[in-house]
C-alpha atoms as a PDB file:
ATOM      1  CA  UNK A   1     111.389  61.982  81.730  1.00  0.00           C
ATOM      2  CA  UNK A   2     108.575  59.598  79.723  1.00  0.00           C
ATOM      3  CA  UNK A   3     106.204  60.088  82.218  1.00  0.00           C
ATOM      4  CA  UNK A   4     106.694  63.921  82.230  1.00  0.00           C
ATOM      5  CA  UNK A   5     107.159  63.886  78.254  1.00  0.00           C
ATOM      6  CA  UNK A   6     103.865  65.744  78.269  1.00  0.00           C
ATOM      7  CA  UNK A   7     105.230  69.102  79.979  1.00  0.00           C
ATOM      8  CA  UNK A   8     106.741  69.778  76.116  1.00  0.00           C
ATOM      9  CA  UNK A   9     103.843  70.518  74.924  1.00  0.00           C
ATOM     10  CA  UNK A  10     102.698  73.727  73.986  1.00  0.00           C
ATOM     11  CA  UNK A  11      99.732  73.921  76.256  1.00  0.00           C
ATOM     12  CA  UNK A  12     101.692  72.885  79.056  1.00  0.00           C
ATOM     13  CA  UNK A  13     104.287  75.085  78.050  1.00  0.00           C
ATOM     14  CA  UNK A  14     102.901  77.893  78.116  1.00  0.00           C
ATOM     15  CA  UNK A  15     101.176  77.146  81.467  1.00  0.00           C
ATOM     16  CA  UNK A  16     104.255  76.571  83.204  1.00  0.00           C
ATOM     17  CA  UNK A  17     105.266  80.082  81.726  1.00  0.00           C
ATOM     18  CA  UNK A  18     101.885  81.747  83.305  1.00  0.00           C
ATOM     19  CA  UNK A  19     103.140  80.216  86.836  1.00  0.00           C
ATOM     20  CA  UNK A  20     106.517  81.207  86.428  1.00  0.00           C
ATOM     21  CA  UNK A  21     105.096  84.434  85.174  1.00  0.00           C
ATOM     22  CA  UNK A  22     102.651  85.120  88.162  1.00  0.00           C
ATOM     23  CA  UNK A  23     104.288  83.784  91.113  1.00  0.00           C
ATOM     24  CA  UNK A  24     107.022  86.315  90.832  1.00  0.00           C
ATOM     25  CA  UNK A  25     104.059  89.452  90.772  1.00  0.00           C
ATOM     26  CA  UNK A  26     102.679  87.798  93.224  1.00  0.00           C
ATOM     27  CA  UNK A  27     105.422  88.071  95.671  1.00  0.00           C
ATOM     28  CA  UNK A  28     105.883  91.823  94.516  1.00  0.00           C
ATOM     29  CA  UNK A  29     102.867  92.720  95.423  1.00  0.00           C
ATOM     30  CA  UNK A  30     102.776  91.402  98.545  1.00  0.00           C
ATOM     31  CA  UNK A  31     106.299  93.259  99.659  1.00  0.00           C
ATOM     32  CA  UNK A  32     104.601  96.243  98.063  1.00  0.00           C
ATOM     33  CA  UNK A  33     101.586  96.109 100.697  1.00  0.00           C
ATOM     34  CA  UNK A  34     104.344  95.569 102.995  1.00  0.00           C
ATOM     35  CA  UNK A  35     105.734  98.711 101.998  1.00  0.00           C
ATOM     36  CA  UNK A  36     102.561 100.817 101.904  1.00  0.00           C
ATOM     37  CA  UNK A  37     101.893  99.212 105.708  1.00  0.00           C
ATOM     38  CA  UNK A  38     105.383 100.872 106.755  1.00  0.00           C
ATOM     39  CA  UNK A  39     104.550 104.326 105.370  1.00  0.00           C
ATOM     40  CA  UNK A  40     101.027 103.667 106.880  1.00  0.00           C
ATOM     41  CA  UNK A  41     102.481 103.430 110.853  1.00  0.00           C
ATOM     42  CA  UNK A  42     105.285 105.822 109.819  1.00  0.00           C
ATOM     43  CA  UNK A  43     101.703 109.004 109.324  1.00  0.00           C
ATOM     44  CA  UNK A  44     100.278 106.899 112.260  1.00  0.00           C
ATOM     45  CA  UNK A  45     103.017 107.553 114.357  1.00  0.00           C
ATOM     46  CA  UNK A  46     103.607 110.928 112.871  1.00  0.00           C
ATOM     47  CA  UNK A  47     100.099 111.760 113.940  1.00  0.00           C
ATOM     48  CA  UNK A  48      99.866 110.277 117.016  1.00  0.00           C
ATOM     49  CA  UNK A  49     103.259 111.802 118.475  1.00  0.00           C
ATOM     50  CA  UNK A  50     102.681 116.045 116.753  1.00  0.00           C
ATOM     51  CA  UNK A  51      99.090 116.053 117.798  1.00  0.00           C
ATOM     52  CA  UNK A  52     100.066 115.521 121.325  1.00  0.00           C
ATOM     53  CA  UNK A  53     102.900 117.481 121.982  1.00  0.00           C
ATOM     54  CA  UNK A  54     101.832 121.162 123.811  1.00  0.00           C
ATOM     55  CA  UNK A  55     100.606 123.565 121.423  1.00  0.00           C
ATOM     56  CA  UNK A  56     103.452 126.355 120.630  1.00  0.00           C
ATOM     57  CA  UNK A  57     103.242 129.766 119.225  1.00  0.00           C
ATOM     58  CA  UNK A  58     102.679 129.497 115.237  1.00  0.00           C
ATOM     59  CA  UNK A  59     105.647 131.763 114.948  1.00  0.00           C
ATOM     60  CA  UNK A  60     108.170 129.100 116.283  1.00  0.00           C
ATOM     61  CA  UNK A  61     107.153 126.993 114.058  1.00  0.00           C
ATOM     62  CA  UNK A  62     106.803 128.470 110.406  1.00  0.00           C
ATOM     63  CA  UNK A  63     107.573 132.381 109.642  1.00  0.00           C
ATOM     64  CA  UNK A  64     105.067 134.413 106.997  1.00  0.00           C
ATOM     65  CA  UNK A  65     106.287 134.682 103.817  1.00  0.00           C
ATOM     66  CA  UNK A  66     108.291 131.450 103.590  1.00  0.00           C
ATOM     67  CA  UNK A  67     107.898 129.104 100.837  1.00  0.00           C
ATOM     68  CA  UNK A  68     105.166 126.813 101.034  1.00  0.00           C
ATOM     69  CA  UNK A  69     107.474 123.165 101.021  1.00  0.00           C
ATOM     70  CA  UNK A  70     108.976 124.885 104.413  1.00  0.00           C
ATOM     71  CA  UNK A  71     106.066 122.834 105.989  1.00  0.00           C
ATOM     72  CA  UNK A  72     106.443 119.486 105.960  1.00  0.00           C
ATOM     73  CA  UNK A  73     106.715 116.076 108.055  1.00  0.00           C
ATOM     74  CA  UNK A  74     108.779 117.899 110.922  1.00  0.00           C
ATOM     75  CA  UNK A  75     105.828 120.369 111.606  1.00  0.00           C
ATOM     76  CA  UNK A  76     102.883 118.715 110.677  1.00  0.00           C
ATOM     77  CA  UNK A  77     100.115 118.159 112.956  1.00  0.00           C
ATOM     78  CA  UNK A  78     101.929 119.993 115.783  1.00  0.00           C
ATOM     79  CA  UNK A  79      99.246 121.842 118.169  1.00  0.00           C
ATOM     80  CA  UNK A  80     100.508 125.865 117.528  1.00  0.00           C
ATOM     81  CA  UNK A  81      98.716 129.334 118.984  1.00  0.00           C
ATOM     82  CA  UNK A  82      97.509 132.783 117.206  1.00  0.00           C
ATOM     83  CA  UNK A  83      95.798 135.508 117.851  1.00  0.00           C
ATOM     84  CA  UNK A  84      94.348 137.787 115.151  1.00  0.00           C
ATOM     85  CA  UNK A  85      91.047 138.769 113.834  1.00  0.00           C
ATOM     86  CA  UNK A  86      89.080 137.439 111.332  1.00  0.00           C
ATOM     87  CA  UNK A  87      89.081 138.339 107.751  1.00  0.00           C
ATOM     88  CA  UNK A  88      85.189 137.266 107.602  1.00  0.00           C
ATOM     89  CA  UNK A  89      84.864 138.818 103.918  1.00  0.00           C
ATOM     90  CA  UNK A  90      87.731 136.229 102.703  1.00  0.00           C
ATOM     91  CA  UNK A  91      85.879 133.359 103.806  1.00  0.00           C
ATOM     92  CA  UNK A  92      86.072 130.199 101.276  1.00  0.00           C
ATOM     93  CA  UNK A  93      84.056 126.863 101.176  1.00  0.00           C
ATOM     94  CA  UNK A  94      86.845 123.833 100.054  1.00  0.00           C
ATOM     95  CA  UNK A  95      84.839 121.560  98.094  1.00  0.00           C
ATOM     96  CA  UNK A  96      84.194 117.704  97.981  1.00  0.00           C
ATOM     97  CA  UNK A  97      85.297 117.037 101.863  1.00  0.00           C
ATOM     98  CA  UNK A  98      83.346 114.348 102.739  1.00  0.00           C
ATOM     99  CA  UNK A  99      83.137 113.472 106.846  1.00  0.00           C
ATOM    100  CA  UNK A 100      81.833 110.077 107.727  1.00  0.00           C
ATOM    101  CA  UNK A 101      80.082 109.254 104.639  1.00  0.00           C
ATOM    102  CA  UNK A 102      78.440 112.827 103.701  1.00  0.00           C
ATOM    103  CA  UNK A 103      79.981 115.197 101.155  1.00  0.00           C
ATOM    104  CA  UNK A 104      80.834 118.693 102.532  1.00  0.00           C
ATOM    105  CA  UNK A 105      82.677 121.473 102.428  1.00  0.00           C
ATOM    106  CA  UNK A 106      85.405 122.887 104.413  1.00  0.00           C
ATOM    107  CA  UNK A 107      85.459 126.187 105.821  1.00  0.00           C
ATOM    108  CA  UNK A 108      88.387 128.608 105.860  1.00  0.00           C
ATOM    109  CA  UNK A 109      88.703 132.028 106.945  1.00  0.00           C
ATOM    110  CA  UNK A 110      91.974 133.673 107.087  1.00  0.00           C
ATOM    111  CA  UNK A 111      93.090 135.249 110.381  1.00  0.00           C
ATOM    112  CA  UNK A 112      95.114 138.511 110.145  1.00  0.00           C
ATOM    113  CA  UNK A 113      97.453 138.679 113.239  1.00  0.00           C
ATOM    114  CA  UNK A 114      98.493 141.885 114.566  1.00  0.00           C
ATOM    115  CA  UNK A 115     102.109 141.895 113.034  1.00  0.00           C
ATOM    116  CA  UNK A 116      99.663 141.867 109.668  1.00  0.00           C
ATOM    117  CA  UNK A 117     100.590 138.702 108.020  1.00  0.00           C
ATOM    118  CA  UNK A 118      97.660 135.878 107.556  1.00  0.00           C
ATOM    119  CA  UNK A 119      97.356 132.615 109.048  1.00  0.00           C
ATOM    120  CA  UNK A 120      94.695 130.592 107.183  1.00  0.00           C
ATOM    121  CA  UNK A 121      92.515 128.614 109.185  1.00  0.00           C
ATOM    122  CA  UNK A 122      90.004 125.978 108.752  1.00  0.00           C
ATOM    123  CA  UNK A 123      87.322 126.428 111.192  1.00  0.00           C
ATOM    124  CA  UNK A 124      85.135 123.226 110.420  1.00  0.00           C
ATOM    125  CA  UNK A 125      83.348 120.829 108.345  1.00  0.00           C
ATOM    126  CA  UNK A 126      79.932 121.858 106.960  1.00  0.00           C
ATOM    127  CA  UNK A 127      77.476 118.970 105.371  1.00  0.00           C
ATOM    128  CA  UNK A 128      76.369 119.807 101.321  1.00  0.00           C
ATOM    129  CA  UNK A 129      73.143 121.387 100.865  1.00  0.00           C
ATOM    130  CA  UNK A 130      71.094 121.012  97.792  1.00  0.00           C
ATOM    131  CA  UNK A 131      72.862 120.186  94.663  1.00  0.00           C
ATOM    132  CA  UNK A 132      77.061 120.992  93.626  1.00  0.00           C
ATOM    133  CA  UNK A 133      75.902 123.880  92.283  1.00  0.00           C
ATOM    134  CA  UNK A 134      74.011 125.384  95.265  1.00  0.00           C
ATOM    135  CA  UNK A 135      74.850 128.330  97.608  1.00  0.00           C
ATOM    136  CA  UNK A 136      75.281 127.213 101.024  1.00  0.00           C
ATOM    137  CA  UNK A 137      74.891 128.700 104.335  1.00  0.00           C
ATOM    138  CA  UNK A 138      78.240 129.513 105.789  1.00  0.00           C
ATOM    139  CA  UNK A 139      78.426 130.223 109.072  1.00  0.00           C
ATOM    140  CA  UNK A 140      79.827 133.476 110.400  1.00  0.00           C
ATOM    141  CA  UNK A 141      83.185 133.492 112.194  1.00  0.00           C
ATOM    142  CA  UNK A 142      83.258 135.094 115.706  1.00  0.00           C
ATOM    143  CA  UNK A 143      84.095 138.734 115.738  1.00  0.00           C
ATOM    144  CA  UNK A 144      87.088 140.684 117.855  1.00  0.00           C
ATOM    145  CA  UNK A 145      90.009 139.774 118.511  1.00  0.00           C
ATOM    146  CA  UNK A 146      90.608 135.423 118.402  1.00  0.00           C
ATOM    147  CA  UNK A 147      93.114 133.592 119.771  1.00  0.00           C
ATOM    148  CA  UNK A 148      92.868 129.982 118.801  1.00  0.00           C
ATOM    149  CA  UNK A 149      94.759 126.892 118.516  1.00  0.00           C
ATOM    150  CA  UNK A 150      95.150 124.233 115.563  1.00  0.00           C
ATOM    151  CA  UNK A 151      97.075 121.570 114.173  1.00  0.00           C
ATOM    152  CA  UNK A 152      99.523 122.591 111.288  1.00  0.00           C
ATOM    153  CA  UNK A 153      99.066 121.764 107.703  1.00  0.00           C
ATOM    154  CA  UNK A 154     101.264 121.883 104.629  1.00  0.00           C
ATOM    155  CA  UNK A 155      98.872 124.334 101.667  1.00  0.00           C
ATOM    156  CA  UNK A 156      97.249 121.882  99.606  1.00  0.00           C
ATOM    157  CA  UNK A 157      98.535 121.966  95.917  1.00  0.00           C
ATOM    158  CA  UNK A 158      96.036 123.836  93.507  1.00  0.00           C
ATOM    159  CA  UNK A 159      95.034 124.354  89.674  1.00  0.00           C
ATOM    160  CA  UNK A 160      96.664 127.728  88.779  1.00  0.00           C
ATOM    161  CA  UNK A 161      93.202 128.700  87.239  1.00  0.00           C
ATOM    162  CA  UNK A 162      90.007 127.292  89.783  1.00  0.00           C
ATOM    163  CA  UNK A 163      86.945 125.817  86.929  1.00  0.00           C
ATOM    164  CA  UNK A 164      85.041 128.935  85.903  1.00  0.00           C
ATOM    165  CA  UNK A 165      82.010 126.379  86.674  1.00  0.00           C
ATOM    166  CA  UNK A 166      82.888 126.883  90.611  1.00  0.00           C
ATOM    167  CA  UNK A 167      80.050 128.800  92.604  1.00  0.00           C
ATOM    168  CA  UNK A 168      81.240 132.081  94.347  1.00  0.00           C
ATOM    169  CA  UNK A 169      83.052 131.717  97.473  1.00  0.00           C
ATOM    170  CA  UNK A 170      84.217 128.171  96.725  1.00  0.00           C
ATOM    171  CA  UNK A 171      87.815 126.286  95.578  1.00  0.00           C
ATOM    172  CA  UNK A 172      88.913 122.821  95.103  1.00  0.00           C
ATOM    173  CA  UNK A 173      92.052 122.459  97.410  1.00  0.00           C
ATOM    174  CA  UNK A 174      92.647 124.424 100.407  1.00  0.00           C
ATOM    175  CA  UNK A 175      95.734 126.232  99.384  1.00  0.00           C
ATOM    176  CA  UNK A 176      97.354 129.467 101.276  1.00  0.00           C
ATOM    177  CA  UNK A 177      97.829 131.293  98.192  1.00  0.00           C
ATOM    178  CA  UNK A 178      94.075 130.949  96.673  1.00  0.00           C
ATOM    179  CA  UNK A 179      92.766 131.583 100.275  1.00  0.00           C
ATOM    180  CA  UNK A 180      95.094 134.486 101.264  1.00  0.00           C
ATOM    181  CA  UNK A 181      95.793 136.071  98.054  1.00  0.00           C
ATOM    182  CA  UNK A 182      98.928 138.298  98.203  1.00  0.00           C
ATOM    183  CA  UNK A 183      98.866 138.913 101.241  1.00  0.00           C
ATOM    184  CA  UNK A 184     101.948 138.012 103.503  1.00  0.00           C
ATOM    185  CA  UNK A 185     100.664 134.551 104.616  1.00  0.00           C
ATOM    186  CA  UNK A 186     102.155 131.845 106.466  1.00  0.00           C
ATOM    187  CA  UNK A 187     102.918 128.981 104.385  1.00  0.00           C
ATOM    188  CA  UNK A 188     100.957 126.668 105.897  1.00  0.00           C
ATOM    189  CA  UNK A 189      97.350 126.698 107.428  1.00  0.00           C
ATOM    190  CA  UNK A 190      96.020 125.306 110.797  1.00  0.00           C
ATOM    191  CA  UNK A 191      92.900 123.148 111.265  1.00  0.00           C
ATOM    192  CA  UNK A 192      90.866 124.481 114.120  1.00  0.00           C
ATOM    193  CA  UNK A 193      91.283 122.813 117.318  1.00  0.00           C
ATOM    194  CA  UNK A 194      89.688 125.493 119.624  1.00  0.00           C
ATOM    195  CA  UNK A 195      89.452 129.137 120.087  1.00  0.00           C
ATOM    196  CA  UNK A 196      88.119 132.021 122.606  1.00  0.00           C
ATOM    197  CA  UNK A 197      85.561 133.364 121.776  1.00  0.00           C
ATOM    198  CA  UNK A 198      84.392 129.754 120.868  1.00  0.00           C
ATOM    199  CA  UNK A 199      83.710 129.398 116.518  1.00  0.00           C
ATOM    200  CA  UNK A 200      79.924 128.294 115.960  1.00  0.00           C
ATOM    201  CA  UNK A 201      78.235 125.610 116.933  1.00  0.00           C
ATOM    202  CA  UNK A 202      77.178 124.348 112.809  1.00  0.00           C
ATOM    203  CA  UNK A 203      80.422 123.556 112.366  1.00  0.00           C
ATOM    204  CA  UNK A 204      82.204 120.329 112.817  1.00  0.00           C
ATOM    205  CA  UNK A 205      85.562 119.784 114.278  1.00  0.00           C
ATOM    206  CA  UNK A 206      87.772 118.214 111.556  1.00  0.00           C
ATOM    207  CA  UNK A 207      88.196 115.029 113.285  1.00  0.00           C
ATOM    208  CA  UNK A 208      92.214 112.746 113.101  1.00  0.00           C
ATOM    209  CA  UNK A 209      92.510 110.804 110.486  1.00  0.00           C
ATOM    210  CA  UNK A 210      92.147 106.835 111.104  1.00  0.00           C
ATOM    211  CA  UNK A 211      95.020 105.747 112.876  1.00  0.00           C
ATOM    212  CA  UNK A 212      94.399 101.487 112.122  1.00  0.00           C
ATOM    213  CA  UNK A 213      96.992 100.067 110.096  1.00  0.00           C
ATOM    214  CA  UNK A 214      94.632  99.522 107.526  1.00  0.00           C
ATOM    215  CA  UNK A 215      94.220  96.285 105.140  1.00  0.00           C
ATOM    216  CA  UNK A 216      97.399  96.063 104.188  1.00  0.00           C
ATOM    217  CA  UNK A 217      98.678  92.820 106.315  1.00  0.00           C
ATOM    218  CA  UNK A 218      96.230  91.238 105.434  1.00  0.00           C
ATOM    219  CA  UNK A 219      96.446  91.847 101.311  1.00  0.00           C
ATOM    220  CA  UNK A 220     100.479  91.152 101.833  1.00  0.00           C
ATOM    221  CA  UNK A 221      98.868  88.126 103.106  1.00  0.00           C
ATOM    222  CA  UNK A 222      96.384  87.108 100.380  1.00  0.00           C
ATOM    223  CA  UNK A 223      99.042  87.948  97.792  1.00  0.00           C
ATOM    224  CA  UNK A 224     101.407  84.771  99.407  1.00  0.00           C
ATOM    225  CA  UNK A 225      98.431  82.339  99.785  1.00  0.00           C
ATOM    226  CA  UNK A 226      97.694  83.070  95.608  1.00  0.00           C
ATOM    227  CA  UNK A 227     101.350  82.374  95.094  1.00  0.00           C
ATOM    228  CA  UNK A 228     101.235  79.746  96.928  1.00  0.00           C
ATOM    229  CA  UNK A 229      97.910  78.577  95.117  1.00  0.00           C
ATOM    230  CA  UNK A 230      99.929  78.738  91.776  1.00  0.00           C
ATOM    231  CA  UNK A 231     102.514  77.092  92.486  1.00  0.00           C
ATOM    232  CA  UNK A 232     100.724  73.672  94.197  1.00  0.00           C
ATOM    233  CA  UNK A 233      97.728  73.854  91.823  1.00  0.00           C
ATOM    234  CA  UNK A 234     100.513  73.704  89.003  1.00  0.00           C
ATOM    235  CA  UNK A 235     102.125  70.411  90.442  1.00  0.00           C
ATOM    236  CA  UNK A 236      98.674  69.186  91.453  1.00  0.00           C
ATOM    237  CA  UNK A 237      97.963  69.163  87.652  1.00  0.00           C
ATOM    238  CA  UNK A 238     101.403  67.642  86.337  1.00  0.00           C
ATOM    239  CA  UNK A 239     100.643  64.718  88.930  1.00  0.00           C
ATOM    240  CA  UNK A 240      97.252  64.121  87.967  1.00  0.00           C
ATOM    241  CA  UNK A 241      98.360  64.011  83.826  1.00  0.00           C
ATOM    242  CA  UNK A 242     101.410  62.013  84.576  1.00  0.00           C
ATOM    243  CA  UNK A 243      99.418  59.029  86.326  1.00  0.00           C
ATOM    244  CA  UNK A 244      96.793  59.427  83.403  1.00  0.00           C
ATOM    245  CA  UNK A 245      99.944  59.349  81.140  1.00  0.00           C
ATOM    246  CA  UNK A 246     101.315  56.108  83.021  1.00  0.00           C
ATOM    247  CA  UNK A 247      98.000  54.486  82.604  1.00  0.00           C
ATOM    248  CA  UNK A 248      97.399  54.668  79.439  1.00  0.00           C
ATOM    249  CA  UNK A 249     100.758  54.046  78.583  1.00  0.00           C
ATOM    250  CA  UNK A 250     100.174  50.498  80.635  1.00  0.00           C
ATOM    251  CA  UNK A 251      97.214  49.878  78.489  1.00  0.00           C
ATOM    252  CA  UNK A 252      99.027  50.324  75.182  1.00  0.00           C
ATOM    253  CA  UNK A 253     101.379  47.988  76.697  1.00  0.00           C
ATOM    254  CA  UNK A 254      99.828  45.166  77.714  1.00  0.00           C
ATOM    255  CA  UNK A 255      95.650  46.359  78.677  1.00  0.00           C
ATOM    256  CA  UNK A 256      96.788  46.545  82.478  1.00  0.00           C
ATOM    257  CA  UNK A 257      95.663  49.722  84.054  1.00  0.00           C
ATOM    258  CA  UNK A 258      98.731  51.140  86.679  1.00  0.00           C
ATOM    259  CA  UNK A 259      96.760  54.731  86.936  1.00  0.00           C
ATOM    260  CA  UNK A 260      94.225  55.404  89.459  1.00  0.00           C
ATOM    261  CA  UNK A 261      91.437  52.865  89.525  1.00  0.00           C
ATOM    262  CA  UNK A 262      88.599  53.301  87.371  1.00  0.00           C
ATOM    263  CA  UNK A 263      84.890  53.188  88.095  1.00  0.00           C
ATOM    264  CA  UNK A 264      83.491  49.907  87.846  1.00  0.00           C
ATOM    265  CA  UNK A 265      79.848  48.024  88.271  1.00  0.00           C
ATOM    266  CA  UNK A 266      77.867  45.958  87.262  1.00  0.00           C
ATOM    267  CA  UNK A 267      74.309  45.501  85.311  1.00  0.00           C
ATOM    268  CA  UNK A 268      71.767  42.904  86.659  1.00  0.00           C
END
């Protein structure tokens, strides 16, 4: 242990506490990246398998008046059918919904169905105009009788009070019960796939969501190459002090160097 006497020193000491300290978070994080990849192709898959089944009548999927957790993972994103009208006074603008880069809005419009109850739909994306606090220009939804199909939702969770700073007409999370009021609603909404008579053309179709599996492989990865870092830059440095250690020992010894050779030359 003479040559490694050095490792009980403080300095060293608390180094070799730092690796033993950061290896294991290392390793953590990586298996949580792992984790976050599974959940990431579990919605991928989720996504991918609901969107294309054949659409289905909304009523055989959720009923009005249920609670809003009855939609969840087993209905999502499953293609469903109503027909209704329009409630074209009730329409709301969902702010901060950025599409590829631009903020926007969303817009929703509920859709009474002839057994009465209200199916809340967003129609499209619309891009911000003019500053957060500006009125925008929301187009109109198509008149008569609708029948339409969309992807289900689960109602967004919302503030019980909306900012008093909001402009008219506008909310922060698209949820049933701000949109629909107390009405008998469905309790979840649909995002607008298509409809006859067709919605207008201003508005844009509220695209899938990216179905790559992300960065996360490749951060699981990172987080194993700076363990492994740690750990060899940490022995790299207790071989490089213990050959310093040997040689100097040598030279208190007898003047012989034994460590790594030293520069030499020579002056004419």
């Amino acid at each position: 242990m003479g040559r490694y006497a050095f490792l009980r020193q403080p300095r060293w000491l608390a180094l070799g506490f730092l690796v033993l300290l950061v290896l294991p978070s290392f390793i953590l994080l990586s298996r949580w990246q792992l984790s976050r990849l599974d959940d990431r192709r579990y919605f991928n898959d989720l996504v991918t398998t609901h969107s294309a089944a054949a659409p289905v009548p909304v009523d055989s999927v959720m009923r009005a008046g249920d609670p809003l957790d009855a939609v969840g993972d087993d209905q999502r994103w499953f293609p469903v059918t109503a027909t209704g009208r329009y409630d074209a006074g009730s329409t709301v603008l969902v702010r901060k919904r950025p599409l590829e880069g631009k903020n926007g809005f969303w817009v929703v419009t509920p859709l009474v169905t002839s057994s009465g109850s209200v199916l809340v739909v967003n129609r499209g994306w619309i891009a911000a105009d003019g500053s957060a606090s500006a009125a925008q220009a929301v187009p109109a939804p198509p008149t008569g009788e609708i029948t339409l199909t969309g992807r289900l939702q689960p109602s967004e969770a919302a503030p019980d009070v909306q900012p008093g700073d909001l402009p008219a007409g506008q909310i922060t999370d698209l949820s049933v019960p701000l949109v629909a009021g107390g009405a008998s609603a469905y309790p979840g909404y649909v995002t607008l796939v298509e409809s006859s008579p067709a919605d207008s053309a201003d508005l844009r179709p509220i695209p899938l969501p990216d179905l790559s599996d992300g960065p996360h492989l490749s951060y699981a990865v990172q987080w194993v190459f700076f363990a492994g870092v740690a750990v060899v830059g940490f022995v790299l440095l207790i071989r490089r002090e213990s050959e310093y250690a040997a040689a100097e020992a040598a030279l208190a010894t007898d003047g012989t160097p034994t460590g790594p050779p030293q520069p030499t030359g020579s002056i004419d």
